[in-house]
C-alpha atoms as a PDB file:
ATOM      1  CA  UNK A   1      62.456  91.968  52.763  1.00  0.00           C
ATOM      2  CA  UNK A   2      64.449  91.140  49.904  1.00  0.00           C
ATOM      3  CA  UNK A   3      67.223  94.223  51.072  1.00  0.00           C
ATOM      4  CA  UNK A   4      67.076  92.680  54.651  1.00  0.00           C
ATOM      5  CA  UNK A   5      70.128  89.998  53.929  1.00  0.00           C
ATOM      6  CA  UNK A   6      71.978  92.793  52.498  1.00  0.00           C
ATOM      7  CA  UNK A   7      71.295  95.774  54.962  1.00  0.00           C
ATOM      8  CA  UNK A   8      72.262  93.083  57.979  1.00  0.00           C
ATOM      9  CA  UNK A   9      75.769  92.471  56.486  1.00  0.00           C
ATOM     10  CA  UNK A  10      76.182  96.276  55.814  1.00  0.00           C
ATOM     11  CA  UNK A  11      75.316  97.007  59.970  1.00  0.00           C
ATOM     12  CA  UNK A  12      77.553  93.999  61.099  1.00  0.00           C
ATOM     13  CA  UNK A  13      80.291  94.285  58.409  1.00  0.00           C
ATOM     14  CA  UNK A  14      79.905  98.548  58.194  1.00  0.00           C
ATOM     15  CA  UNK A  15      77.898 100.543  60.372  1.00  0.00           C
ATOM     16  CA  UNK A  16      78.892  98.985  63.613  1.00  0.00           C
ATOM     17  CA  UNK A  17      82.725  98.778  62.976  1.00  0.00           C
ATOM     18  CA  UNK A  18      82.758 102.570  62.213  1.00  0.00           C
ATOM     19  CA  UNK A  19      80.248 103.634  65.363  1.00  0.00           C
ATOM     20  CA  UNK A  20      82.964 101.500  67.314  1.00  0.00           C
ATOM     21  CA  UNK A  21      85.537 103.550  65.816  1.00  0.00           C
ATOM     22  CA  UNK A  22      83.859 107.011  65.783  1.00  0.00           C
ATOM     23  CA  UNK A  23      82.901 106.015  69.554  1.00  0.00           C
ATOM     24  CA  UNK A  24      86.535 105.546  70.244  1.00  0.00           C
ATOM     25  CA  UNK A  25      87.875 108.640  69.025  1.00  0.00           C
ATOM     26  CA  UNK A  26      86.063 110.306  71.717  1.00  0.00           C
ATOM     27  CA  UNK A  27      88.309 108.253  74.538  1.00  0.00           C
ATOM     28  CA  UNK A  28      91.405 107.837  75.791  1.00  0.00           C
ATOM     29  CA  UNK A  29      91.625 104.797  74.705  1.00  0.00           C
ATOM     30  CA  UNK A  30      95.165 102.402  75.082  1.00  0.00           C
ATOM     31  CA  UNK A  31      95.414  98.513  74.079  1.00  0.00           C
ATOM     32  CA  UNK A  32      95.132  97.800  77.686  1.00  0.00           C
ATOM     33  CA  UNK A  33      91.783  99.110  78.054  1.00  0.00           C
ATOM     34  CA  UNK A  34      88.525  97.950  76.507  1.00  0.00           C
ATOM     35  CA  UNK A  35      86.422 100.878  74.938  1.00  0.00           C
ATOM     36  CA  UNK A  36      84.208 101.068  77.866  1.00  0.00           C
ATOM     37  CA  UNK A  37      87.085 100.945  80.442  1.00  0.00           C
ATOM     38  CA  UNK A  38      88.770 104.324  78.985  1.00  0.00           C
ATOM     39  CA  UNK A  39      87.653 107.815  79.754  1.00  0.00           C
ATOM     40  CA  UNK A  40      86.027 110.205  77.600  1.00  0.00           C
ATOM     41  CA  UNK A  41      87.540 113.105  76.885  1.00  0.00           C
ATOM     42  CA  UNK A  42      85.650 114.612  74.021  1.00  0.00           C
ATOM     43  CA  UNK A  43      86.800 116.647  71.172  1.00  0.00           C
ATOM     44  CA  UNK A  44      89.884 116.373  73.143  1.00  0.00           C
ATOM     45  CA  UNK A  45      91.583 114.062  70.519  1.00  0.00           C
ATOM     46  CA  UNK A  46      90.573 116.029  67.563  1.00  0.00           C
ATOM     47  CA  UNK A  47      91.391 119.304  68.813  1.00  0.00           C
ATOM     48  CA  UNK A  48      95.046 117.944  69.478  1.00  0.00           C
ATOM     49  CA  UNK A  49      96.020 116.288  66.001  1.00  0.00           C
ATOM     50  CA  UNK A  50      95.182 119.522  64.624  1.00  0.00           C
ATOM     51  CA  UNK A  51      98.352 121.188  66.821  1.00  0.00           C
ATOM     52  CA  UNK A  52     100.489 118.127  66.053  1.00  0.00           C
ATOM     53  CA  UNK A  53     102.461 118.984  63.185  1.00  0.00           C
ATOM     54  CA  UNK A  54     103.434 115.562  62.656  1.00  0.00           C
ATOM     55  CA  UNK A  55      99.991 115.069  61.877  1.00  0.00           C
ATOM     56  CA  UNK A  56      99.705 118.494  59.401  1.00  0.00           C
ATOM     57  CA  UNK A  57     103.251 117.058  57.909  1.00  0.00           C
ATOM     58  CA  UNK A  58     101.555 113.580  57.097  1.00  0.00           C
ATOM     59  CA  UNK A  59      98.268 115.051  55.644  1.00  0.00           C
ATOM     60  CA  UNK A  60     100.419 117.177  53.371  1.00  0.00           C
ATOM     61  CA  UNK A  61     102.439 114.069  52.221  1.00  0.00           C
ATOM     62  CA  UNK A  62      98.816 112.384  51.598  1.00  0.00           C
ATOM     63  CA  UNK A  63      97.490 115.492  49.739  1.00  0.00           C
ATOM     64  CA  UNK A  64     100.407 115.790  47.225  1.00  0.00           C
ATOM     65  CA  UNK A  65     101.065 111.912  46.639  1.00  0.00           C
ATOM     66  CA  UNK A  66      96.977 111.680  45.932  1.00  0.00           C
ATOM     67  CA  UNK A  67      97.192 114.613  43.589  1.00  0.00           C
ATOM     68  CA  UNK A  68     100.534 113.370  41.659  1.00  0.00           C
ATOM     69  CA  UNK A  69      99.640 109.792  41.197  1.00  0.00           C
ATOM     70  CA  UNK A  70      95.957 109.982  40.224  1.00  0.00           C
ATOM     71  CA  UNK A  71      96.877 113.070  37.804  1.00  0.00           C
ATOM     72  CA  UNK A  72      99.683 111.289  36.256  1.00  0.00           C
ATOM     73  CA  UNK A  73      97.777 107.779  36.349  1.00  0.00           C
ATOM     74  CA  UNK A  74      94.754 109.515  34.280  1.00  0.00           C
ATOM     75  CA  UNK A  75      96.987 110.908  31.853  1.00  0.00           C
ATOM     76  CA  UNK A  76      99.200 107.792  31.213  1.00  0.00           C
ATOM     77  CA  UNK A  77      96.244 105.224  31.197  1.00  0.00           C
ATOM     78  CA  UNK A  78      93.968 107.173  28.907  1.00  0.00           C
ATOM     79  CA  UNK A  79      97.003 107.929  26.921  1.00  0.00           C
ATOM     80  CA  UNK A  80      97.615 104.553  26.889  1.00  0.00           C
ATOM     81  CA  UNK A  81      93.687 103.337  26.106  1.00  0.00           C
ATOM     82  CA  UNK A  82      93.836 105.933  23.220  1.00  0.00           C
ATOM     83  CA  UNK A  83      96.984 104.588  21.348  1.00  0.00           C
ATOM     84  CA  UNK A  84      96.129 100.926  22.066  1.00  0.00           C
ATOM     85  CA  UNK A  85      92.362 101.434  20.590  1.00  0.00           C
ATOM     86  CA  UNK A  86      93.132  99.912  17.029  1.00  0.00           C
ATOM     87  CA  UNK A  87      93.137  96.565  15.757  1.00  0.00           C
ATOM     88  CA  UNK A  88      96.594  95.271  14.872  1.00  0.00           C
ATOM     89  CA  UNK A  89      98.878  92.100  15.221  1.00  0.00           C
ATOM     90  CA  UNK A  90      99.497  91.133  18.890  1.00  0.00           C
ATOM     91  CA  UNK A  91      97.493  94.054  20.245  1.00  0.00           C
ATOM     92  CA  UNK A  92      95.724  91.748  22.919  1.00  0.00           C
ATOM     93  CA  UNK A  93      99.191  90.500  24.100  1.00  0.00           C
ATOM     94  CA  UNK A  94     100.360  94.284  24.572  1.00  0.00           C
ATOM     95  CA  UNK A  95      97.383  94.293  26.520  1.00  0.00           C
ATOM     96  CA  UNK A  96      97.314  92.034  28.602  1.00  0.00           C
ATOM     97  CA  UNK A  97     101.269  92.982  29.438  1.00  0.00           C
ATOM     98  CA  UNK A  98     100.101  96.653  30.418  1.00  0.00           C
ATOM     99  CA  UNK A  99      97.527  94.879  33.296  1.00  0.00           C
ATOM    100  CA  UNK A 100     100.260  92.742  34.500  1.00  0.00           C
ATOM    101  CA  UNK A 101     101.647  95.123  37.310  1.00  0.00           C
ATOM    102  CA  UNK A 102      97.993  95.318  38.874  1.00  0.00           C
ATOM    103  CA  UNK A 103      98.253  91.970  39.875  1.00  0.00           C
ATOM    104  CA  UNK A 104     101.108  92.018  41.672  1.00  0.00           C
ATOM    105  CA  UNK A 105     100.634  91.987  45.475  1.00  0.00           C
ATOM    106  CA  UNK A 106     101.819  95.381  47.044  1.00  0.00           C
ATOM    107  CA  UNK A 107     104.273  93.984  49.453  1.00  0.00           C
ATOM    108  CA  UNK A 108     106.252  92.566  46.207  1.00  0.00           C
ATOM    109  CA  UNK A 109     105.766  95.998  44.335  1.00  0.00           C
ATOM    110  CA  UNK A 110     107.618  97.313  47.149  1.00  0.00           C
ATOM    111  CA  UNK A 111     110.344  94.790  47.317  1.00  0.00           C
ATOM    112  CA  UNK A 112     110.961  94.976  43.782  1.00  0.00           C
ATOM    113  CA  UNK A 113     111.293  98.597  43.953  1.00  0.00           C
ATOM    114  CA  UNK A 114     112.871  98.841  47.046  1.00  0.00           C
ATOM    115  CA  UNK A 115     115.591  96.689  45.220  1.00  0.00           C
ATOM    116  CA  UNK A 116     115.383  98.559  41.889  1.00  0.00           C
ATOM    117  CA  UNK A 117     116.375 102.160  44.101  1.00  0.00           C
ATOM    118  CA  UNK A 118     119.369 100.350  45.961  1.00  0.00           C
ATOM    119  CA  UNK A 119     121.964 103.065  45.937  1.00  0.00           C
ATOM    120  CA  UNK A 120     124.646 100.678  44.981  1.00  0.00           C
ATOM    121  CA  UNK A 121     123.234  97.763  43.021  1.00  0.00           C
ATOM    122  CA  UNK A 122     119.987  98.882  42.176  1.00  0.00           C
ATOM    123  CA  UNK A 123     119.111  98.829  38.324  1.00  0.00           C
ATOM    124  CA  UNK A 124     118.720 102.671  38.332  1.00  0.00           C
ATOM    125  CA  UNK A 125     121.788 103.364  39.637  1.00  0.00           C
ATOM    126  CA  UNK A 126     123.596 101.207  37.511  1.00  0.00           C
ATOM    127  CA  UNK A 127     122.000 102.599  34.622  1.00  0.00           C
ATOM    128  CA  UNK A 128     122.721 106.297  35.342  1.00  0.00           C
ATOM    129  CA  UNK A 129     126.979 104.535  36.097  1.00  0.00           C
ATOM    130  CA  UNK A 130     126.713 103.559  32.565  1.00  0.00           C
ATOM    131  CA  UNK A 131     125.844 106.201  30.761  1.00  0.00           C
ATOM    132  CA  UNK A 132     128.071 108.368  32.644  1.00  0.00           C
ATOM    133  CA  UNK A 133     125.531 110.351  35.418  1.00  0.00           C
ATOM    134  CA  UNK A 134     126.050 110.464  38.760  1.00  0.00           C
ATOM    135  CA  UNK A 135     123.963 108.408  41.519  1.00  0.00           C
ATOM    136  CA  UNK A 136     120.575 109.304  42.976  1.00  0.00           C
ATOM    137  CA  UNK A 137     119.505 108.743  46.412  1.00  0.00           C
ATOM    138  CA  UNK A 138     116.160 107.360  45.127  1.00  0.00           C
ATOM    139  CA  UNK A 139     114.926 106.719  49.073  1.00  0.00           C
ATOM    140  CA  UNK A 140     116.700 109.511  50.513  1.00  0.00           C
ATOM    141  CA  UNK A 141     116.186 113.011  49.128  1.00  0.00           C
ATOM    142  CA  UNK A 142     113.827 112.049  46.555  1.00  0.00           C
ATOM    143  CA  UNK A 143     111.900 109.390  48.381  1.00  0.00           C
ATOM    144  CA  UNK A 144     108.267 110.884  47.695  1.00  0.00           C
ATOM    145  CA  UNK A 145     108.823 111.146  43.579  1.00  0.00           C
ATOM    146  CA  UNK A 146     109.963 107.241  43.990  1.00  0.00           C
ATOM    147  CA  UNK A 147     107.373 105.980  46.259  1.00  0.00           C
ATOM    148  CA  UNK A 148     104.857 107.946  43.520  1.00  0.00           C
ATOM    149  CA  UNK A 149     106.986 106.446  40.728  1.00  0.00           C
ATOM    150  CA  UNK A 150     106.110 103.130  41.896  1.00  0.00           C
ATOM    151  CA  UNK A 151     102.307 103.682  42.375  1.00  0.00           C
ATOM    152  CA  UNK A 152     102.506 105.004  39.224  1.00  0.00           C
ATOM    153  CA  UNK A 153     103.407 102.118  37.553  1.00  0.00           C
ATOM    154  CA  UNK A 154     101.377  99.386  39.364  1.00  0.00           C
ATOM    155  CA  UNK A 155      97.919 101.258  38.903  1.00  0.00           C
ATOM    156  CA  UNK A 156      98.450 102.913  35.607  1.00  0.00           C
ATOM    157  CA  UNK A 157      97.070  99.628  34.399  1.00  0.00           C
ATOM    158  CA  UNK A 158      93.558 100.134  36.387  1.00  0.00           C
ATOM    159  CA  UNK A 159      93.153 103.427  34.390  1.00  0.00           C
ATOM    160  CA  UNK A 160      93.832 102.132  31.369  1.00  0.00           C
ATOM    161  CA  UNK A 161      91.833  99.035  32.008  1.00  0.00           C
ATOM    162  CA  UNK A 162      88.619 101.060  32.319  1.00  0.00           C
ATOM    163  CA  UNK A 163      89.592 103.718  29.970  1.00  0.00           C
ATOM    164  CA  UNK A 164      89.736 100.801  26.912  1.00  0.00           C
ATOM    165  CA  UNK A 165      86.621  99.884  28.135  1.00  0.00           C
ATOM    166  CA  UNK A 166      84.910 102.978  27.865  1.00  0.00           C
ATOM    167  CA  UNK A 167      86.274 103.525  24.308  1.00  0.00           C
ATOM    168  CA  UNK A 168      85.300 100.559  23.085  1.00  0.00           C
ATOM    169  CA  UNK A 169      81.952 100.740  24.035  1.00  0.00           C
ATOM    170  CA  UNK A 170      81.542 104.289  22.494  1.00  0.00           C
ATOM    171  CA  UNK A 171      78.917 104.688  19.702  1.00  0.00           C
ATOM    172  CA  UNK A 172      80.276 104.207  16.495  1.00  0.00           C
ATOM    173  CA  UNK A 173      77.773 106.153  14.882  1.00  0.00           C
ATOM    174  CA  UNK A 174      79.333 109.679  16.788  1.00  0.00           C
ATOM    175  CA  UNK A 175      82.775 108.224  15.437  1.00  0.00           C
ATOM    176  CA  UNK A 176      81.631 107.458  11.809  1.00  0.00           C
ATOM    177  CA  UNK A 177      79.381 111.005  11.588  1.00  0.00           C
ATOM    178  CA  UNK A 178      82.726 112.860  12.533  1.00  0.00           C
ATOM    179  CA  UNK A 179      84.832 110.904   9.929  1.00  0.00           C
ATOM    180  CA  UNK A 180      82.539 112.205   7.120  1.00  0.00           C
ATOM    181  CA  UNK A 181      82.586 115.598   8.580  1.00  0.00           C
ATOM    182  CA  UNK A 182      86.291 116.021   8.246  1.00  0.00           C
ATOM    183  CA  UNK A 183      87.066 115.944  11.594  1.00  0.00           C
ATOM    184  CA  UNK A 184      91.071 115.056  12.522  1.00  0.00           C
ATOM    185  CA  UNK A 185      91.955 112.225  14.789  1.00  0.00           C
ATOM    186  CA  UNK A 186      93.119 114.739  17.445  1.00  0.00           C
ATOM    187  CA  UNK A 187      89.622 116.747  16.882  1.00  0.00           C
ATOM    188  CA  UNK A 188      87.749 113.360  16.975  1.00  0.00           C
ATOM    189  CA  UNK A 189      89.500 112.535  20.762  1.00  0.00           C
ATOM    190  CA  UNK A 190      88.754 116.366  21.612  1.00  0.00           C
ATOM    191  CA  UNK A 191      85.508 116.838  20.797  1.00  0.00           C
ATOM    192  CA  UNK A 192      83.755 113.198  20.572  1.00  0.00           C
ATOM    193  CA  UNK A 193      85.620 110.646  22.841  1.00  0.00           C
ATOM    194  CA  UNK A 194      87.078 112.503  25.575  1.00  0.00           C
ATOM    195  CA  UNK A 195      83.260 113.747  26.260  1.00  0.00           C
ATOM    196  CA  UNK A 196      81.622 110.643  25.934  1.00  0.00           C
ATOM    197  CA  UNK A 197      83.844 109.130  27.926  1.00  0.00           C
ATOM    198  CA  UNK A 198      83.788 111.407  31.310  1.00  0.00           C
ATOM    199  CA  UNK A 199      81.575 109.630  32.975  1.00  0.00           C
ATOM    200  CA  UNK A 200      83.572 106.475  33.343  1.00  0.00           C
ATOM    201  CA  UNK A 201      86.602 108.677  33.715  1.00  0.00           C
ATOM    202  CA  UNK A 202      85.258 110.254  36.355  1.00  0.00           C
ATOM    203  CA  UNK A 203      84.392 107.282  38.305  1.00  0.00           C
ATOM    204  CA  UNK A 204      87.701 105.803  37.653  1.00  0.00           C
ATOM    205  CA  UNK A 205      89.431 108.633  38.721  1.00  0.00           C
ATOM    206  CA  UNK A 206      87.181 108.765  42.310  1.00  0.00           C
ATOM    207  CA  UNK A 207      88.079 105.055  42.821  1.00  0.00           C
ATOM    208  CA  UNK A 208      91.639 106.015  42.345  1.00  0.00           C
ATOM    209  CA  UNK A 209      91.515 108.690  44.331  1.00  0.00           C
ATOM    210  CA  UNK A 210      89.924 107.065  47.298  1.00  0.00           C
ATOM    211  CA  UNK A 211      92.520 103.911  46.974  1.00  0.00           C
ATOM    212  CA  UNK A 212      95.887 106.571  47.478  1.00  0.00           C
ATOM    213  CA  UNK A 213      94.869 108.016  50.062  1.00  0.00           C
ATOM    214  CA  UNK A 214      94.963 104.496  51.912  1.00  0.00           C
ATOM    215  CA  UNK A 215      98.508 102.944  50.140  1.00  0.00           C
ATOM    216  CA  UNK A 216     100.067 101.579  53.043  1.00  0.00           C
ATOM    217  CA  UNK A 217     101.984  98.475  52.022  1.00  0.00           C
ATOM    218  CA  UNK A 218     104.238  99.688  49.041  1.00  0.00           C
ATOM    219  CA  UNK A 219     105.602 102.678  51.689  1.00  0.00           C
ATOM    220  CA  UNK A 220     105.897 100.430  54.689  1.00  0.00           C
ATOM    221  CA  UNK A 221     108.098  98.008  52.434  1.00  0.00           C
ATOM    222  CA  UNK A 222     110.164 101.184  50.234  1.00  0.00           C
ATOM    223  CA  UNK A 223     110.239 103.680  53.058  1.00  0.00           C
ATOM    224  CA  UNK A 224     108.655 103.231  56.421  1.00  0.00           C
ATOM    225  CA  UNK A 225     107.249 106.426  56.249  1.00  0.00           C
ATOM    226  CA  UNK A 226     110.873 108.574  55.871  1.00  0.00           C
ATOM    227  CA  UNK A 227     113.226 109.425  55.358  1.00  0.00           C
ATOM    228  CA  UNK A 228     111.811 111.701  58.456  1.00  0.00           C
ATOM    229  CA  UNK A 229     108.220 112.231  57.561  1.00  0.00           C
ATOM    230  CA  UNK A 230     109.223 112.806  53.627  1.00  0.00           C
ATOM    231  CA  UNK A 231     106.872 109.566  52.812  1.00  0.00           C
ATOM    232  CA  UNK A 232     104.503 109.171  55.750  1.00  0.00           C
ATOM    233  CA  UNK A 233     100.667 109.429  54.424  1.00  0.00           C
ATOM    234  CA  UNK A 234      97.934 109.539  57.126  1.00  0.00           C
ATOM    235  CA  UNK A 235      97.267 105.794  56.621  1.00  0.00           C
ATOM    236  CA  UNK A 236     100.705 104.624  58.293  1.00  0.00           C
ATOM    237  CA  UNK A 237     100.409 107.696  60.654  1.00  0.00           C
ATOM    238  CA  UNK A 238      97.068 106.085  61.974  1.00  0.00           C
ATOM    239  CA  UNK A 239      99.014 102.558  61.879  1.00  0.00           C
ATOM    240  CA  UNK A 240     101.892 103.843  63.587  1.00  0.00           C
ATOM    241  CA  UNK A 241      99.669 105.589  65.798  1.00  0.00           C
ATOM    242  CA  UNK A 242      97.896 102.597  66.876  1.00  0.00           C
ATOM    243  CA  UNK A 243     100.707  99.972  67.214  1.00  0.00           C
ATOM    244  CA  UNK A 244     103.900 101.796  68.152  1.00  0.00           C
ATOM    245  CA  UNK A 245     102.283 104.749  70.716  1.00  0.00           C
ATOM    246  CA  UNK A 246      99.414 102.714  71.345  1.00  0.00           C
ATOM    247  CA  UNK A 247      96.970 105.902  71.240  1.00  0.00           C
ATOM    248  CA  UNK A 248      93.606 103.946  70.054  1.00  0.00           C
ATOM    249  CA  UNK A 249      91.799 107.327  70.847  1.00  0.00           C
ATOM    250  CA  UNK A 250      94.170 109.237  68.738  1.00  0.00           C
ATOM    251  CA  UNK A 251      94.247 106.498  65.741  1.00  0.00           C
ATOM    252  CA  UNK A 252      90.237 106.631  65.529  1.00  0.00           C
ATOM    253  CA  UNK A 253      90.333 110.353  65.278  1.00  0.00           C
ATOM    254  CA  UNK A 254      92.675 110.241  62.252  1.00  0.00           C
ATOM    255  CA  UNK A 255      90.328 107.633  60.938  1.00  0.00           C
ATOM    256  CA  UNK A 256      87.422 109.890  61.189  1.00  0.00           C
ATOM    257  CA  UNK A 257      89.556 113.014  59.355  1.00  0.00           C
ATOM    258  CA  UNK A 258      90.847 110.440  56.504  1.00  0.00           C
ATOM    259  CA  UNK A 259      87.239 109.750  56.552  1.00  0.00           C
ATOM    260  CA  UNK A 260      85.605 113.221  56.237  1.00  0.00           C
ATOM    261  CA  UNK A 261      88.379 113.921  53.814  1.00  0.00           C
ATOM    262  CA  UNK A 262      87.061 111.297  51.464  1.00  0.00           C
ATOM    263  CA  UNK A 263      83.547 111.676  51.945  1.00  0.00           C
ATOM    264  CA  UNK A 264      83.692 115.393  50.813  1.00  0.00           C
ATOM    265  CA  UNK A 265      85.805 114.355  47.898  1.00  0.00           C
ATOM    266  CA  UNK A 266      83.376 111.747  46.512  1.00  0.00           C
ATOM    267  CA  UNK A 267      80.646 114.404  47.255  1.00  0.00           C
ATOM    268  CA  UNK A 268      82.390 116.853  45.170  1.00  0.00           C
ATOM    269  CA  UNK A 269      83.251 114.509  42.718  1.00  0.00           C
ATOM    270  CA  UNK A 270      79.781 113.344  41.862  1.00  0.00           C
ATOM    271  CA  UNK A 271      78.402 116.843  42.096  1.00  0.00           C
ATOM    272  CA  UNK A 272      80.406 117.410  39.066  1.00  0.00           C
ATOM    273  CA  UNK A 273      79.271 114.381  37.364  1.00  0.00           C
ATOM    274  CA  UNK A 274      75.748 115.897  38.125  1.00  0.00           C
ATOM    275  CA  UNK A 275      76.334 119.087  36.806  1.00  0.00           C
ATOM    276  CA  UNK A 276      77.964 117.706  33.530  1.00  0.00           C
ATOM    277  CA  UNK A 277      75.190 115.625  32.827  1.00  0.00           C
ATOM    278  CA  UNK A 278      72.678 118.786  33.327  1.00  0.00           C
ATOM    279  CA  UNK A 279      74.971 120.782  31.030  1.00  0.00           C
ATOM    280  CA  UNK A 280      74.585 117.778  28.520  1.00  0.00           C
ATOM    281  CA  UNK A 281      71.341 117.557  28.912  1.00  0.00           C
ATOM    282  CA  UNK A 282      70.665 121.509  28.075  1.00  0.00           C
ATOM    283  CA  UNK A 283      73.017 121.083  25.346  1.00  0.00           C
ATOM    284  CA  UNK A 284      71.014 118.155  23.767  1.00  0.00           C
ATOM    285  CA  UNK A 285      67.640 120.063  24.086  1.00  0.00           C
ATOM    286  CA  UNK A 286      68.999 123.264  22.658  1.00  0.00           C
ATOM    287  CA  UNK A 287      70.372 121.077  19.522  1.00  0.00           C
ATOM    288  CA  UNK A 288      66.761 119.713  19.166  1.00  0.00           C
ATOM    289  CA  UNK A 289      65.511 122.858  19.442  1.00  0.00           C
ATOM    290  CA  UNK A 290      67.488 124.471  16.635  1.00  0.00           C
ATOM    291  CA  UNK A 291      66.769 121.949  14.535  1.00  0.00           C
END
């Protein structure tokens, strides 16, 4: 009784939102039809995005922009939550400058980049004019690298957010013991931090993960999806998909594969966590045992 309030939001809110969508990717299914009006064609929708190479081109654009930005995000933010861990003047300004660009809304991010990349009066460009290099078609030829620049730097913050707060809550007593042992500040990060703090880091790294493949509003603003298909991940595809050919079947379907996709990631990812904290575990009882 007391899950009842929160299992009937997840069924009108969840479950029956994606059965209406799973449903629909097994119709032909336009804007002028209601679901029940269009035909059902089966695995007839799946079977084709798989021979649409527009749709192989934008999984492969979703698969290396995921991959760049959360590796680079991880790095910079517990980089970041590494060097900021100290107590010194002004430290909680610093910090509270690095979580700025996570607050901004996406369609700004993308309209303050979009204007930062202008090939004529964009501040890159005039940088690279002043010191003497020539211009670089930020949107053109290297449109991916930008539109990952960009994500870079508006959810570096979120790492680093969560990072911090996984250090700080580390405890001291680890920290202190490996002081008196000798061990370096590097050796200290290696060997006591970095371990302790996996779990959260692998979390935050799942959460980021999730959230790139489904950036939609920083590319639509920067790119549209191109030049070509240079930029288009599967969540404009779908969008595109939906609005502009007005395939509902077809859009559903991509759902469902962005779907699976995730769902085996966050599998995978917490199968790891499982087996870490096993191998932790063993490692703990054989230190008890030695001693």
């Amino acid at each position: 009784m007391f899950m009842a309030p929160a299992v009937a939001i997840m069924a009108v809110a969840l479950i029956y939102p994606l059965g209406y969508m799973i449903w629909g990717s097994f119709r032909a299914w336009d804007p002028t039809q209601t679901i029940g009006e269009a035909e059902f064609v089966g695995l007839k929708n799946y079977i084709t995005l798989w021979s649409d190479p527009n749709f192989r081109e934008s999984l492969g654009v979703t698969l290396r922009f995921a991959f760049f930005c959360v590796t680079i995000e991880m790095v910079l933010g517990v980089g970041l939550a590494l060097l900021l861990d100290r107590n010194i003047r002004g430290m909680s300004v610093l910090r509270t400058m690095f979580i700025l660009p996570m607050m901004i809304a996406p369609v700004v991010v993308g309209l303050m980049w979009r204007y930062m990349y202008h090939p004529t009066v964009g501040t890159f460009n005039r940088f690279l004019e002043r010191v003497g290099l020539s211009d670089v078609d930020w949107l053109g030829s290297h449109a991916l690298t930008s539109v990952i620049i960009a994500d870079i730097w508006q959810w570096t913050p979120f790492i680093f957010i969560l990072a911090l707060a996984a250090l700080q809550s580390l405890p001291r007593s680890a920290l202190e013991a490996a002081r008196i042992d000798g061990a370096t500040p590097w050796q200290q990060i290696i060997h006591i931090k970095l371990p302790l703090m996996m779990p959260v880091l692998i979390v935050t790294g799942l959460l980021r993960l999730i959230d790139s493949f489904k950036v939609l509003e920083v590319i639509l603003v920067l790119t549209e999806g191109g030049p070509g298909l240079s930029t288009e991940i599967l969540a404009l595809r779908i969008s595109r998909t939906a609005t502009e050919f007005r395939e509902l079947g077809v859009a559903a379907a991509m759902s469902n594969y962005l779907l699976i996709i995730l769902m085996l990631l966050t599998v995978a990812m917490f199968a790891f966590t499982k087996f870490q904290e096993i191998r932790a575990a063993r490692v703990r009882m054989a230190a008890e045992d030695d001693s």
